[in-house]
Every structure is written in C-alpha cells, then in structure tokens.
C-alpha atoms as a PDB file:
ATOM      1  CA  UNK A   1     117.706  61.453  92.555  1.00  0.00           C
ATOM      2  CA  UNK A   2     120.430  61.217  94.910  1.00  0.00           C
ATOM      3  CA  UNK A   3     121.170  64.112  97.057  1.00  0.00           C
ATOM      4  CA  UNK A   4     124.186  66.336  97.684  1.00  0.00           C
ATOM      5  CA  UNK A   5     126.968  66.877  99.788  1.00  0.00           C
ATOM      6  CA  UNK A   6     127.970  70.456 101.388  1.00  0.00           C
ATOM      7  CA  UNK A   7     130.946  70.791 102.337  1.00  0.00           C
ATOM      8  CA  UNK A   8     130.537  73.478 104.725  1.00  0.00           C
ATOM      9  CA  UNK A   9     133.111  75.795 106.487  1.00  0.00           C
ATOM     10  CA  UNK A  10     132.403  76.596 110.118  1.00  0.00           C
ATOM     11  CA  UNK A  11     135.632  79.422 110.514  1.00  0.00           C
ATOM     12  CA  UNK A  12     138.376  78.820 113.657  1.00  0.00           C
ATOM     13  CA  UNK A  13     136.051  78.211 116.266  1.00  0.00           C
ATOM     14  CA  UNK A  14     133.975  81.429 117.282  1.00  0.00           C
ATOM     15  CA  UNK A  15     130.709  80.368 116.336  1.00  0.00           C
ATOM     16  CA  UNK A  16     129.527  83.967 115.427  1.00  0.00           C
ATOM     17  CA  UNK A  17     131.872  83.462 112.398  1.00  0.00           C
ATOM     18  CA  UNK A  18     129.637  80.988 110.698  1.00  0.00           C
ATOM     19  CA  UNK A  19     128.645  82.112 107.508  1.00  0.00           C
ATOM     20  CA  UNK A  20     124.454  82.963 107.215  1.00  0.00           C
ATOM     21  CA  UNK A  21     124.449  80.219 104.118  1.00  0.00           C
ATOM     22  CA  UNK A  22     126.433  78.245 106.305  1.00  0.00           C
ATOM     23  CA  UNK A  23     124.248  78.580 109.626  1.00  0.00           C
ATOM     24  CA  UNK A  24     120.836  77.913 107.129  1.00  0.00           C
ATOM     25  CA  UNK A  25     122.607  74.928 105.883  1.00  0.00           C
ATOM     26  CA  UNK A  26     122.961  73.275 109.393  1.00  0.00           C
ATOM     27  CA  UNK A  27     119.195  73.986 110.566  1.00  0.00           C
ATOM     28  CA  UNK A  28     117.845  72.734 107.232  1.00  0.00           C
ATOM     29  CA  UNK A  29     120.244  69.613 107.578  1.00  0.00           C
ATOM     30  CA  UNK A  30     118.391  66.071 108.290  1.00  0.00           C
ATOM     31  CA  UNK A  31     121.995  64.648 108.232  1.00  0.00           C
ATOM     32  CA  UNK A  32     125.568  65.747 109.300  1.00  0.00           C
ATOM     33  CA  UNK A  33     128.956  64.610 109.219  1.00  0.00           C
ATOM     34  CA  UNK A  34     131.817  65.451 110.964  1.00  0.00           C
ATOM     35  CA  UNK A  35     135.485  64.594 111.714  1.00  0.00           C
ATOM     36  CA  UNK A  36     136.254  63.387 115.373  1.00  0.00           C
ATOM     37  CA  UNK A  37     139.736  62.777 117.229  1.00  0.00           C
ATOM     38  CA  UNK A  38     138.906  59.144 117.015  1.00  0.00           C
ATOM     39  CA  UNK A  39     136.672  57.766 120.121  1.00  0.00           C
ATOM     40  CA  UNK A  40     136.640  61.487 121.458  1.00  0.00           C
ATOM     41  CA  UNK A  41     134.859  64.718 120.598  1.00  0.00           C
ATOM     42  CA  UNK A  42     134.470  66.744 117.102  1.00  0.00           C
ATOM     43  CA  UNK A  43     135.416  70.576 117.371  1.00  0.00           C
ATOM     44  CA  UNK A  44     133.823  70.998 114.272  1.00  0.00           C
ATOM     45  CA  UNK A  45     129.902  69.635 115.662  1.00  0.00           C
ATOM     46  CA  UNK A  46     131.067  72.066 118.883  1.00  0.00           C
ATOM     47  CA  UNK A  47     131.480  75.122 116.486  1.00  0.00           C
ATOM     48  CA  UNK A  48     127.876  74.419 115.231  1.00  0.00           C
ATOM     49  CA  UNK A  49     126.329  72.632 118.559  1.00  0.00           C
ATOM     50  CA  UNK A  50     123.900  75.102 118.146  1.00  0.00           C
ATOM     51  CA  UNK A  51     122.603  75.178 114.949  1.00  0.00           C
ATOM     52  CA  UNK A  52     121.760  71.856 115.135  1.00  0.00           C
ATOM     53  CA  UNK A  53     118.054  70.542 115.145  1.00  0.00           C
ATOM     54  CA  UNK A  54     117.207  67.803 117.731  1.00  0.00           C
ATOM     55  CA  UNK A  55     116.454  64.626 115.433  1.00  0.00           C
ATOM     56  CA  UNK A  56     119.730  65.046 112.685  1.00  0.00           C
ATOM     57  CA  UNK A  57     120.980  61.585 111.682  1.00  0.00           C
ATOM     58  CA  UNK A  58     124.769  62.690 112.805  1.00  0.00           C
ATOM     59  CA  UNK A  59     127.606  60.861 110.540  1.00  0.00           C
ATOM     60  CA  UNK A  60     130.806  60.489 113.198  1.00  0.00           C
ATOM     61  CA  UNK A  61     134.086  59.847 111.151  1.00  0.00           C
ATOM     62  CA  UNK A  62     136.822  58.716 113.574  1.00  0.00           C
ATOM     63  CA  UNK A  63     140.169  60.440 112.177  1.00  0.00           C
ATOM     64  CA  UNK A  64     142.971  59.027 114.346  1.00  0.00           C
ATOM     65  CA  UNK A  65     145.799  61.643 114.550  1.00  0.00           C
ATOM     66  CA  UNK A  66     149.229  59.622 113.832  1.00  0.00           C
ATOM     67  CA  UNK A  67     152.049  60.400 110.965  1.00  0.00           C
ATOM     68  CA  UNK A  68     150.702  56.851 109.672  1.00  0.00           C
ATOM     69  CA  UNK A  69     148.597  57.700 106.789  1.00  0.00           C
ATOM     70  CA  UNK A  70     146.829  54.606 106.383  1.00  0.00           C
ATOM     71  CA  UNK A  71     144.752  55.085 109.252  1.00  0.00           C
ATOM     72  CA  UNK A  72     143.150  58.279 108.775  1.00  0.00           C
ATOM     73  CA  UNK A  73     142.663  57.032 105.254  1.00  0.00           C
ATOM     74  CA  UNK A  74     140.668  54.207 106.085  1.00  0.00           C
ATOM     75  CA  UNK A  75     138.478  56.633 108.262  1.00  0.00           C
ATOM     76  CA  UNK A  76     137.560  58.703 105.050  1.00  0.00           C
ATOM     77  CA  UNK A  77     137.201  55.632 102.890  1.00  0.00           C
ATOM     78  CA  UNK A  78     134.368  54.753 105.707  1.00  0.00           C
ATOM     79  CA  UNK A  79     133.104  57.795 106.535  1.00  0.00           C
ATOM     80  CA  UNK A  80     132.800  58.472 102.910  1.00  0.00           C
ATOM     81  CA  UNK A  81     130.717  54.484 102.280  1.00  0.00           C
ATOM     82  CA  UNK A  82     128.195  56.361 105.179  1.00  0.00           C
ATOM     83  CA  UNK A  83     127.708  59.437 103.596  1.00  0.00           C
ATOM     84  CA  UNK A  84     127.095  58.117  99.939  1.00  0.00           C
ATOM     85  CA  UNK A  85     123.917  55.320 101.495  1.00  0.00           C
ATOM     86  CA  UNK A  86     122.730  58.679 102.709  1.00  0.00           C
ATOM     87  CA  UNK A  87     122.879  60.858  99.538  1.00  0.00           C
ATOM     88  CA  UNK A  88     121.379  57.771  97.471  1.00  0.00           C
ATOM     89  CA  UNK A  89     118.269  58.201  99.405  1.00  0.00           C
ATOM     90  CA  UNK A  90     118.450  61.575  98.012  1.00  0.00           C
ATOM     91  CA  UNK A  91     118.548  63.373 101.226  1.00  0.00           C
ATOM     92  CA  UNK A  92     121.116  66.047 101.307  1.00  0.00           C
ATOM     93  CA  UNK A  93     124.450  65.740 104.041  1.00  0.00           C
ATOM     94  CA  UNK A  94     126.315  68.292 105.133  1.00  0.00           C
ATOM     95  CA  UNK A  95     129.769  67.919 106.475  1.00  0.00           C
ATOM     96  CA  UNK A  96     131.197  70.431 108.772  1.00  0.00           C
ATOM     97  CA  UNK A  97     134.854  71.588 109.022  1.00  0.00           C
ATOM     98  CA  UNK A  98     136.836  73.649 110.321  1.00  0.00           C
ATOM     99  CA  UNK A  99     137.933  77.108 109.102  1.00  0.00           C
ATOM    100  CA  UNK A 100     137.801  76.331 105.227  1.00  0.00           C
ATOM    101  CA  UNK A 101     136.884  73.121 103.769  1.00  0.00           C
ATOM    102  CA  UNK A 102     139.933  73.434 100.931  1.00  0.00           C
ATOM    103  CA  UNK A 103     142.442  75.217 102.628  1.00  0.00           C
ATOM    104  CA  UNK A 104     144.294  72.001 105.012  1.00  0.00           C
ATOM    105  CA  UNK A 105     141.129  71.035 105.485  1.00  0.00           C
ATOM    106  CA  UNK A 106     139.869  67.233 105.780  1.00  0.00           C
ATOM    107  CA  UNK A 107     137.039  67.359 103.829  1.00  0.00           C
ATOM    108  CA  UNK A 108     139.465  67.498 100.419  1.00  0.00           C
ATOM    109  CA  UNK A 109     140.162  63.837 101.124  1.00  0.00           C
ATOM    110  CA  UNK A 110     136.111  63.347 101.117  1.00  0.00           C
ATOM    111  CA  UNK A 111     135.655  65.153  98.000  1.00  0.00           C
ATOM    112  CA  UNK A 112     138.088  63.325  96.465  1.00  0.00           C
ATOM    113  CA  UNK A 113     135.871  60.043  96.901  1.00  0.00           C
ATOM    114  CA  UNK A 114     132.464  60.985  96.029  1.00  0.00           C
ATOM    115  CA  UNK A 115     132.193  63.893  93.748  1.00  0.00           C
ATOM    116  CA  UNK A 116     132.541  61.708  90.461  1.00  0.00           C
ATOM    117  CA  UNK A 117     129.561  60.096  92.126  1.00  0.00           C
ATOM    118  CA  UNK A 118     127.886  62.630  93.709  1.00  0.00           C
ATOM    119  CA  UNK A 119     126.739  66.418  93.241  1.00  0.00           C
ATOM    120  CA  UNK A 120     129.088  67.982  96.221  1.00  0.00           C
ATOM    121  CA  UNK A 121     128.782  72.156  96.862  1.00  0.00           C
ATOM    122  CA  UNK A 122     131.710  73.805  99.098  1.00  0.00           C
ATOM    123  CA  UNK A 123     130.943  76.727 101.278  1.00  0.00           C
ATOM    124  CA  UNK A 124     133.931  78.565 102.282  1.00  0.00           C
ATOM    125  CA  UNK A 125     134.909  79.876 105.582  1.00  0.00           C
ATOM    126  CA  UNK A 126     136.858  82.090 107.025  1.00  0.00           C
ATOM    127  CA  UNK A 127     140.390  80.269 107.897  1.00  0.00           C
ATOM    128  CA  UNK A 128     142.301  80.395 110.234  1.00  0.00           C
ATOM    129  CA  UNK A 129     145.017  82.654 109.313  1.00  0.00           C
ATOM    130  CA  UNK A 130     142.718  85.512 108.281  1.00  0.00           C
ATOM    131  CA  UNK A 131     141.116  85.085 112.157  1.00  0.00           C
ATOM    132  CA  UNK A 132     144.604  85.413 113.242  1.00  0.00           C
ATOM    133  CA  UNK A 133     145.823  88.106 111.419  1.00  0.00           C
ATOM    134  CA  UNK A 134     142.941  89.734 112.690  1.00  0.00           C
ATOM    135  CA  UNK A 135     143.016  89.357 116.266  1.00  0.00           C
ATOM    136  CA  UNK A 136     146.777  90.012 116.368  1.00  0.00           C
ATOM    137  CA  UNK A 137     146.040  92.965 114.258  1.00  0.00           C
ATOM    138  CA  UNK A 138     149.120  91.913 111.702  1.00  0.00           C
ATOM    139  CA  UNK A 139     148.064  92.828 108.128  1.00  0.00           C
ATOM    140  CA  UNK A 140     149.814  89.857 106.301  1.00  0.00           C
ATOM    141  CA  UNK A 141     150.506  91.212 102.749  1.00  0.00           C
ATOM    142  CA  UNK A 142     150.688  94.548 100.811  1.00  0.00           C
ATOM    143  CA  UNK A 143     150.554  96.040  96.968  1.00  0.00           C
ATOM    144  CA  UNK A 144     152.941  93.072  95.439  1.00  0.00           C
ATOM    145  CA  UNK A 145     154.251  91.280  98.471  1.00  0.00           C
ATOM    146  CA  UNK A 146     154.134  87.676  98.793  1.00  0.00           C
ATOM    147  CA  UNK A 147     152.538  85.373 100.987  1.00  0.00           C
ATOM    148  CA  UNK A 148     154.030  82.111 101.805  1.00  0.00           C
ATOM    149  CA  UNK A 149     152.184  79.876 104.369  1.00  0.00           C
ATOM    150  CA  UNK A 150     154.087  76.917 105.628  1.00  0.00           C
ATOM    151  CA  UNK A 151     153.418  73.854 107.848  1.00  0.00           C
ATOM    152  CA  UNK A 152     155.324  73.182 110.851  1.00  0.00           C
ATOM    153  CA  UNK A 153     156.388  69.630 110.318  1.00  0.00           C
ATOM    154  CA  UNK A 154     158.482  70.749 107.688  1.00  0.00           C
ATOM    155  CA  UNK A 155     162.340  69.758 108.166  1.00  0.00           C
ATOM    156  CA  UNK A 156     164.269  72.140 110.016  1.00  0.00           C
ATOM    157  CA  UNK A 157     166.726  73.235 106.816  1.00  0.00           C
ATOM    158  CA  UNK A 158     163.519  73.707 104.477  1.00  0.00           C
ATOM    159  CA  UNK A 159     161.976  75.539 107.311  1.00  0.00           C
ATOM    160  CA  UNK A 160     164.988  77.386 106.991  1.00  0.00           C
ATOM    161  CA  UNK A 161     165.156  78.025 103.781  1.00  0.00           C
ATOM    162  CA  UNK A 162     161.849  79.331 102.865  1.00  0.00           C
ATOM    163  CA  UNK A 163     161.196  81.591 105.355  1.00  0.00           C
ATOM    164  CA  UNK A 164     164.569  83.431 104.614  1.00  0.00           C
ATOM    165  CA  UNK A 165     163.630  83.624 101.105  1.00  0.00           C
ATOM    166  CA  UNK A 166     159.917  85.016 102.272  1.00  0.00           C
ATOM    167  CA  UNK A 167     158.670  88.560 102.924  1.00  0.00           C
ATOM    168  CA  UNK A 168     155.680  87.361 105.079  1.00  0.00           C
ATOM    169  CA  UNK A 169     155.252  84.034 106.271  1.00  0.00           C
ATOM    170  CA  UNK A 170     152.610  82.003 108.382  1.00  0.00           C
ATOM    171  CA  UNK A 171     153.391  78.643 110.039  1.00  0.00           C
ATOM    172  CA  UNK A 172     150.526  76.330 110.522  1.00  0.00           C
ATOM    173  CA  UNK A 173     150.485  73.408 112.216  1.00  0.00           C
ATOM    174  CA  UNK A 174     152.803  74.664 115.119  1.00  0.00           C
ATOM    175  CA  UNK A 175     152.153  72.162 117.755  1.00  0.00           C
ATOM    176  CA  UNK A 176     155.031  69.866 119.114  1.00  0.00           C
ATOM    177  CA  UNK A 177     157.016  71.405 116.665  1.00  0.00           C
ATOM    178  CA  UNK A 178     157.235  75.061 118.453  1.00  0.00           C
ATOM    179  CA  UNK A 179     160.763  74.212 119.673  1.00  0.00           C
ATOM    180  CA  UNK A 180     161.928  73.307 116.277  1.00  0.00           C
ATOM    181  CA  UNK A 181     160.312  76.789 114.257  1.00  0.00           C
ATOM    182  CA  UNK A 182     161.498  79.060 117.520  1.00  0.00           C
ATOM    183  CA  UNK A 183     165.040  77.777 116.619  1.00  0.00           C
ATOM    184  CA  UNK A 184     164.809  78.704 112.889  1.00  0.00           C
ATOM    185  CA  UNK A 185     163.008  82.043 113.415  1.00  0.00           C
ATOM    186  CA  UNK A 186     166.027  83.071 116.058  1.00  0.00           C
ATOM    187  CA  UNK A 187     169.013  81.936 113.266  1.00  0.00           C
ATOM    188  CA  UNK A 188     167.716  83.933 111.264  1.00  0.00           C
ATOM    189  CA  UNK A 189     167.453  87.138 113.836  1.00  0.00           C
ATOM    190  CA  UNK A 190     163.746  87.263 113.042  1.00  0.00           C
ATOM    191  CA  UNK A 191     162.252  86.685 116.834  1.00  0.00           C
ATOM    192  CA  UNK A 192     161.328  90.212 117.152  1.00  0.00           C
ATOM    193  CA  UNK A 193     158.980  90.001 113.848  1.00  0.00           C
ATOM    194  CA  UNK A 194     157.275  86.998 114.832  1.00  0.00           C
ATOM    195  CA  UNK A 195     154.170  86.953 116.693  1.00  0.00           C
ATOM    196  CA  UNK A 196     152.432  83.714 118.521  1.00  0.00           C
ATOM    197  CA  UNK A 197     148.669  82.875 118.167  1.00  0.00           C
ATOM    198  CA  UNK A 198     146.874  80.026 119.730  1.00  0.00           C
ATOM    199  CA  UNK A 199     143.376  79.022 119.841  1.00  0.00           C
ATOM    200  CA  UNK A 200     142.066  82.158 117.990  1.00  0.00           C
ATOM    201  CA  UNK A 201     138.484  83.289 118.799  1.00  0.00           C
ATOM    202  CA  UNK A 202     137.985  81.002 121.083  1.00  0.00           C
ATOM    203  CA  UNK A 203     138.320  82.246 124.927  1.00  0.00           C
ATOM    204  CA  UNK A 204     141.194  80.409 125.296  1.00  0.00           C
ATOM    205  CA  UNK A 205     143.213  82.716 122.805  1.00  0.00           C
ATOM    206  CA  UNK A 206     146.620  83.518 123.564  1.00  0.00           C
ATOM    207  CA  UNK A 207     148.659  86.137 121.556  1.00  0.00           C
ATOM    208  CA  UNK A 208     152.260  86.649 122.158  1.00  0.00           C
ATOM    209  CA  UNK A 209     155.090  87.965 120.537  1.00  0.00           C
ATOM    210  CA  UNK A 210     157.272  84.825 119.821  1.00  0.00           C
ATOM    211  CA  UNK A 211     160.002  85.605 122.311  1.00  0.00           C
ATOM    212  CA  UNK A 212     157.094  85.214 125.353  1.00  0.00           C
ATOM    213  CA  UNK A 213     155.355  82.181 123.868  1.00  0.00           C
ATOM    214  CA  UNK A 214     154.877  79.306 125.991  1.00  0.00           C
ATOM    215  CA  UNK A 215     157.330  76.129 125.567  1.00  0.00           C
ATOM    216  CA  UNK A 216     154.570  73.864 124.108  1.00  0.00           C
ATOM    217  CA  UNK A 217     152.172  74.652 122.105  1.00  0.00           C
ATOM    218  CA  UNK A 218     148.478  73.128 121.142  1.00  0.00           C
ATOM    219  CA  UNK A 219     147.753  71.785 117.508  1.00  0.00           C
ATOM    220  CA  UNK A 220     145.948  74.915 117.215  1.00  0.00           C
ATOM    221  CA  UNK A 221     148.358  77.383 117.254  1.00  0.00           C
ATOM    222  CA  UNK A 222     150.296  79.480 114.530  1.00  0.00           C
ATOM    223  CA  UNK A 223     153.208  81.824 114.318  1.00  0.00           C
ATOM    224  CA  UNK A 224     152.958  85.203 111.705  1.00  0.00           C
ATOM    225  CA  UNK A 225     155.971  86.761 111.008  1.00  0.00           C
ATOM    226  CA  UNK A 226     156.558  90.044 108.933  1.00  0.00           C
ATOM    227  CA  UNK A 227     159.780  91.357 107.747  1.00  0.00           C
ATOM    228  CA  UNK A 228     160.725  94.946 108.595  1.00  0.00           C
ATOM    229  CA  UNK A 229     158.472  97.238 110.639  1.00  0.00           C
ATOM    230  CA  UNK A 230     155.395  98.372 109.537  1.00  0.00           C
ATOM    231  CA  UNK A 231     155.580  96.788 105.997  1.00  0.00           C
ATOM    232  CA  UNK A 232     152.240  97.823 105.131  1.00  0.00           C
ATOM    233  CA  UNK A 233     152.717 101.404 105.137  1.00  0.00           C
END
C-alpha cells in the first residue's frame, strides 16, 4: 500500500505555534519535504528544525522566486516525481509549509499533482494574518463585516478600487510593492487606519502604523487596515 502525504502547516514562523498533531507528525516522519528559495535555505525546515529526528530522508524542492511561472512549476512537477517514489514504498511524507498549507500556500500546487494518485491529509495552521492581527492587537472583523484580503502585486487602480469598496482589508504579499500600496492607502485618506507588520513572531517583528513604516519592505510583511475607529465596539 502506498503511503500518504501530510500536508502540514507550521504557522508564521514562531515555532511554539506548531500545532501538537503537527509537531507529532514531524517526529514520527521518516521523510520530509519542503520548499527552498532555490540553492538557499527553507524557512519552513527552520520553523520545525527542531522537531526533526536525526536520520529523516529530507525532500528539498528548489522554488525559484521570479514572475515567470514556468519555473517554479517545473520545481513542483519534480518535487512532486520525489515525493510519489517515496509514498509508493508506502512510507508516509510530510511536507511542511508555512502558515496554512491552503491559504497562498505552495503546497496547493503539490496537491494538485498527486492526490488523484495518492491518499494526501492537510493539517491547518495558523496563518499569517491571524498572527498579525494578533500581535498588532487589530481585531479584523465584527457581527456582519466583511473581510477582504488582497495581494500586493495587484495593479495600482484595482488596488484602488477594492480597498475603497472594503470595510477591513489585509494586503499580503507587501514586499517591493510597499511604495505602490502606501500610495493607494494615502488617496484614499486611509494612512491613519493602516497599520504595518513584518516578520510576525519572529524576533525580527516590526509593527508600525503605516505612516512610520520603513521604505522597503521584506516578502514577509503585511499591511491591516480598518475603517473608522474602534469598529469592533
């Protein structure tokens, strides 16, 4: 019998925000995969680093980050070939991701390739808006308000758009795009609503209202914004 795949979901990067089925998972495992910035190091096999037993068969999948999709495609479609020779000797692999394995998260694109094949078993985690919300102490959404959550790379008009027609928004994938969203956010006269969170959990975490945050920002970073003060009372 072949074996199956977890999809596991290791939360924003404090590793005391692993989930217990999560953390059993990992210390059970005889084989791992993870995403890596291709040729350098996996923050998702950091988050876990020590969880892992000495002896795991470790499954690297080199994700190269570039707006070319082909590339990163080809990475899955290998890392994905590795990961099935493994399940057919019906040992089990887990992958680990960051935050949630559904929610932006790469392991979709690996689902997507072997669960017709393959018995494959997702365990959440907690993303990485909830662990911002949380440390910036911004309750995102009330009774029957809407959340919309938007990514950063979006064109500056739709950015726009969307956010005016909002009543609390997060914006993921801030990164070189920080210039672009501050613009938006200040046409609108929404600065003073908007708060900036980078690297959350981690002891690098900076949290700033929008009007102090830094010029450039890391890939992990994300602005919450709330209309109106205090919506949630």
């Amino acid at each position: 019998m072949s074996g199956t795949l977890f999809g596991l979901g290791l939360g924003p990067g404090d590793p005391e925000l692993i989930t217990l089925k999560a953390a059993r998972l990992i210390r059970e495992a005889s084989v791992i995969a993870y995403p890596t910035l291709a040729g350098g190091d996996s923050f998702a096999r950091a988050i876990a680093a020590d969880l892992i037993t000495p002896g795991t068969e470790e499954i690297r999948m080199d994700v190269p980050m570039t707006t070319d999709r082909q590339p990163a495609q080809d990475a899955y479609d290998a890392g994905a070939q590795e990961i099935a020779k493994a399940l057919k000797t019906g040992r089990n692999v887990i992958c680990l991701c960051e935050g949630d394995p559904l929610f932006y998260g790469s392991f979709m694109y690996l689902y997507a390739r072997l669960s017709r094949d393959f018995n494959v078993e997702v365990i959440p985690g907690v993303t990485s808006i909830t662990a911002c919300a949380a440390r910036a102490g911004m309750p995102l959404a009330a009774r029957n308000e809407r959340l919309t959550v938007l990514p950063g790379p979006l064109p500056e008009e739709e950015l726009r758009l969307r956010i005016e027609g909002a009543e609390s928004v997060v914006i993921m994938k801030v990164g070189r795009h920080l210039k672009k969203i501050r613009q938006v956010i200040e046409s609108l006269g929404l600065t003073a609503q908007a708060t900036y969170v980078e690297r959350a959990t981690l002891p690098q975490e900076v949290i700033l209202p929008l009007a102090q945050a830094p010029e450039k920002a890391p890939y992990f970073s994300m602005i919450l914004l709330t209309k109106g003060a205090d919506p949630w009372l």
